[in-house]
Protein backbone atom coordinates (compact mmCIF):
# COMPACT_ATOMS: atom_id res chain seq x y z
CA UNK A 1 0.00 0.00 0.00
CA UNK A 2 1.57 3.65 -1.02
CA UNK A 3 2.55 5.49 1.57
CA UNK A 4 1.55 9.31 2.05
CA UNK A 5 4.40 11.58 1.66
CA UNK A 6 5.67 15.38 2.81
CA UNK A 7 7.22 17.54 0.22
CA UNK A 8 9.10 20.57 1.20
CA UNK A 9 9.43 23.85 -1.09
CA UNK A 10 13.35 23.82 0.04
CA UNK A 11 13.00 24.32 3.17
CA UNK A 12 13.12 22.00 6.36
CA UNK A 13 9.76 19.98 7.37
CA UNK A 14 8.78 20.44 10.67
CA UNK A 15 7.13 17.81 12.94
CA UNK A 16 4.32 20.46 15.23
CA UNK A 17 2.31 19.70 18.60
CA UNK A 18 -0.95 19.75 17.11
CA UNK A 19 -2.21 21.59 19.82
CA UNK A 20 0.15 24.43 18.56
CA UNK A 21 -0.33 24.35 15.26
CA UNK A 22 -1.90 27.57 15.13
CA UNK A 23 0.99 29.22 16.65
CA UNK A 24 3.44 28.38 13.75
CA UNK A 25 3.53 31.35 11.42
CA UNK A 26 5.78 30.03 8.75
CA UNK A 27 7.01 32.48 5.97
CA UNK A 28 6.40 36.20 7.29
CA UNK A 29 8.70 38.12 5.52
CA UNK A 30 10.40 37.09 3.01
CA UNK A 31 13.25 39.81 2.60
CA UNK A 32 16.87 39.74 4.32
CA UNK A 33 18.44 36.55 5.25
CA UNK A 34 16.61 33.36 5.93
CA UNK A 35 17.25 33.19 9.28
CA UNK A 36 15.26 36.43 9.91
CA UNK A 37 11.77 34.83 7.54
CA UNK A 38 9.60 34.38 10.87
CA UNK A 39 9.29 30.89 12.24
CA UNK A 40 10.55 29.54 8.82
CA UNK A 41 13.73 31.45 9.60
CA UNK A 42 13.89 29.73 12.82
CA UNK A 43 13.32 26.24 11.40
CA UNK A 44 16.09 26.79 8.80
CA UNK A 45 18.17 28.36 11.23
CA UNK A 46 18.49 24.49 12.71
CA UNK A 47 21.86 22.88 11.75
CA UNK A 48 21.73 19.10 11.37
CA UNK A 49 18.98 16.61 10.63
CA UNK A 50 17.11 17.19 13.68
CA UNK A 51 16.26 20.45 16.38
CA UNK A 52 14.07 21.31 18.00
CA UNK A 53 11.61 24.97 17.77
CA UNK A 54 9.77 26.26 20.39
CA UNK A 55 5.80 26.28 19.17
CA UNK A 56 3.69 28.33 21.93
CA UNK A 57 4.02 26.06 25.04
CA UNK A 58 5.29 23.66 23.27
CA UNK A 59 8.46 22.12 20.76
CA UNK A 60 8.24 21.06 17.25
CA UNK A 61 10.95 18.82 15.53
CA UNK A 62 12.41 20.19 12.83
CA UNK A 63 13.66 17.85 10.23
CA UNK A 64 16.59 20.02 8.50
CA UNK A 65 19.63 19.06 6.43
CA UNK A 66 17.70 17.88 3.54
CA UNK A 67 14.78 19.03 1.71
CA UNK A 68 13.55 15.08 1.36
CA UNK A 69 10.20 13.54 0.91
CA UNK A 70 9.19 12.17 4.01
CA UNK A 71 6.80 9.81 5.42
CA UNK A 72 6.10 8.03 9.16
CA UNK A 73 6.23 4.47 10.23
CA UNK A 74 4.48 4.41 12.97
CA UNK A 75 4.94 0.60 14.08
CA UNK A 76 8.49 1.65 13.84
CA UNK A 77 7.89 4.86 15.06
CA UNK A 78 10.48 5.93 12.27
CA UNK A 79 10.16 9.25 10.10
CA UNK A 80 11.93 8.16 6.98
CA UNK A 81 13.33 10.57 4.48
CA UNK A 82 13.91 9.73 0.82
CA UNK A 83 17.17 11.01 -0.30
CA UNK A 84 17.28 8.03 -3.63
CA UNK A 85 15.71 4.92 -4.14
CA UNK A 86 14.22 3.38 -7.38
CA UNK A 87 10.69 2.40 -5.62
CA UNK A 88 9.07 2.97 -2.48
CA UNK A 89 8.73 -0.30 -1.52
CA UNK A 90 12.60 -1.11 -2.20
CA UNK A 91 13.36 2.13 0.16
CA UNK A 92 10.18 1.33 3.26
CA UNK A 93 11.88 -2.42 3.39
CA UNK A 94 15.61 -0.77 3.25
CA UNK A 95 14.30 1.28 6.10
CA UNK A 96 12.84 -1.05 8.25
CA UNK A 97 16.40 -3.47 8.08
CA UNK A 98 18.38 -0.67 8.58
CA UNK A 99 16.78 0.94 11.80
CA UNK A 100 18.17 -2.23 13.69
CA UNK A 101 21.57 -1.70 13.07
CA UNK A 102 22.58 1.92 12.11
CA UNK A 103 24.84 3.86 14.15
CA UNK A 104 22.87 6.95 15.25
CA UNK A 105 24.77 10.55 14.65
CA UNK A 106 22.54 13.10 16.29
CA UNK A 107 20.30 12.95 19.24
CA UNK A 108 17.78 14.93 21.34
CA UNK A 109 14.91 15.26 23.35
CA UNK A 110 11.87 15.86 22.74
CA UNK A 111 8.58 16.33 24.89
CA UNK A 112 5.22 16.61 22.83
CA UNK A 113 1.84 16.38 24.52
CA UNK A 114 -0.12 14.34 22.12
CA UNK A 115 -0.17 14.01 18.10
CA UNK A 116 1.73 16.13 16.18
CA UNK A 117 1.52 17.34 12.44
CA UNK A 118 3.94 16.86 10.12
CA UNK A 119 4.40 19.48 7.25
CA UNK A 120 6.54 22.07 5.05
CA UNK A 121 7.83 24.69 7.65
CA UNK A 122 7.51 27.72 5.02
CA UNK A 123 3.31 27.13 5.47
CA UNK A 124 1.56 28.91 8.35
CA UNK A 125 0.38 25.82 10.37
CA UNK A 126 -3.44 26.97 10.79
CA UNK A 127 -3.36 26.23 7.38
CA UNK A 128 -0.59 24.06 6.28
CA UNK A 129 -0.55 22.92 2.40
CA UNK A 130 -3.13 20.91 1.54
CA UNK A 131 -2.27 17.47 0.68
CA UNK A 132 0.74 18.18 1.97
CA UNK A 133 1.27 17.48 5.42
CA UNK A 134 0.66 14.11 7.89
CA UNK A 135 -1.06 13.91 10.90
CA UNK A 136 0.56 11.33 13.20
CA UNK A 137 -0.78 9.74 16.85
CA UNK A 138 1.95 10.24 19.20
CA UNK A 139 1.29 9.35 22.97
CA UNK A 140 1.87 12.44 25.25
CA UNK A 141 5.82 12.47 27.27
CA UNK A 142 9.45 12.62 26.19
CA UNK A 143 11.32 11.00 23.48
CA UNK A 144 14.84 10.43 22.58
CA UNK A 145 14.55 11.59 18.82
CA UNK A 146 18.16 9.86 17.02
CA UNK A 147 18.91 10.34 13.66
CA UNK A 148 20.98 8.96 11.02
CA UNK A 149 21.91 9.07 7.10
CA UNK A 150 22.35 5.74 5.87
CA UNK A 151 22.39 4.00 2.67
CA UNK A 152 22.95 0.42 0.83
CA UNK A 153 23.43 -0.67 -2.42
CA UNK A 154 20.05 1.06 -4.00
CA UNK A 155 18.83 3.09 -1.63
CA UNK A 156 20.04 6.17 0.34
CA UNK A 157 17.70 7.57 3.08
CA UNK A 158 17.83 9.52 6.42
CA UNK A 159 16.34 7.99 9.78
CA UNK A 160 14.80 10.07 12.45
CA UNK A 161 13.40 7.19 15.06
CA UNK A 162 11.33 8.55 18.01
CA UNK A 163 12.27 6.28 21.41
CA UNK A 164 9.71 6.78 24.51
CA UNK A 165 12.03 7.68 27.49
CA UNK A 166 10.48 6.08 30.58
């Protein structure tokens, strides 16, 4: 079964409470440096493939570095970013072997209070692009948020697994 997807504009996604979604401006001026475009500026001011935002009372994830297509497995509780592949199932099954065994280079944590929304950071997020974003059922507390580039033979694709912290 396909898999819904996230596109970004350029721009880093960004994973948001959906309790705070209406806080997230996005793009609110688009003149100067990045850095100084609003809460988009903020999300691309993150270095790495992971940091974290503040959103209202609350943090979003952003998911920086790339400007991949990205989806959720949420039995793996995985967000998995499409850097190449030549099919999605060849890339989800890549994925899910690789999870087990890749050495993690960034981690974090993060506390959300329920689901969260993934979707392009550029959008304001009482109105994030249509078609364009994921809604995903996280239970409220912390997680240990690691991330990873990886790659085999076919596919290359960056991890960004979400670990309850008891």
């Amino acid at each position: 079964m396909p898999m819904d997807w996230v596109e970004s504009a350029g721009g880093p996604l960004l994973a948001a409470p959906a309790s705070q979604m209406a806080r997230w401006e996005g793009v609110t001026d688009d003149e100067g440096p990045v850095e100084t475009w609003g809460d988009y500026g903020r999300a691309c001011a993150v270095d790495g493939y992971v940091g974290l935002v503040g959103i209202g009372g609350g943090q979003g994830l952003v998911l920086g570095d790339e400007p991949a297509m990205t989806t959720y497995l949420p039995g793996e509780r995985l967000f998995l970013r499409w850097a190449a592949a030549d099919s999605e199932t060849e890339l989800l099954d890549a994925a899910r072997k690789a999870v087990h065994g890749v050495e993690w280079e960034e981690e974090l944590d993060w506390d959300v209070d329920g689901d969260v929304v993934l979707f392009d950071s550029a959008w304001p997020g009482a109105t994030p692009e249509p078609g364009n974003h994921l809604n995903i059922d996280l239970a409220p507390g912390r997680y240990r948020v690691r991330a990873a580039c990886t790659r085999d033979d076919r596919n290359w694709m960056i991890l960004v697994h979400l670990q309850p912290v008891s």
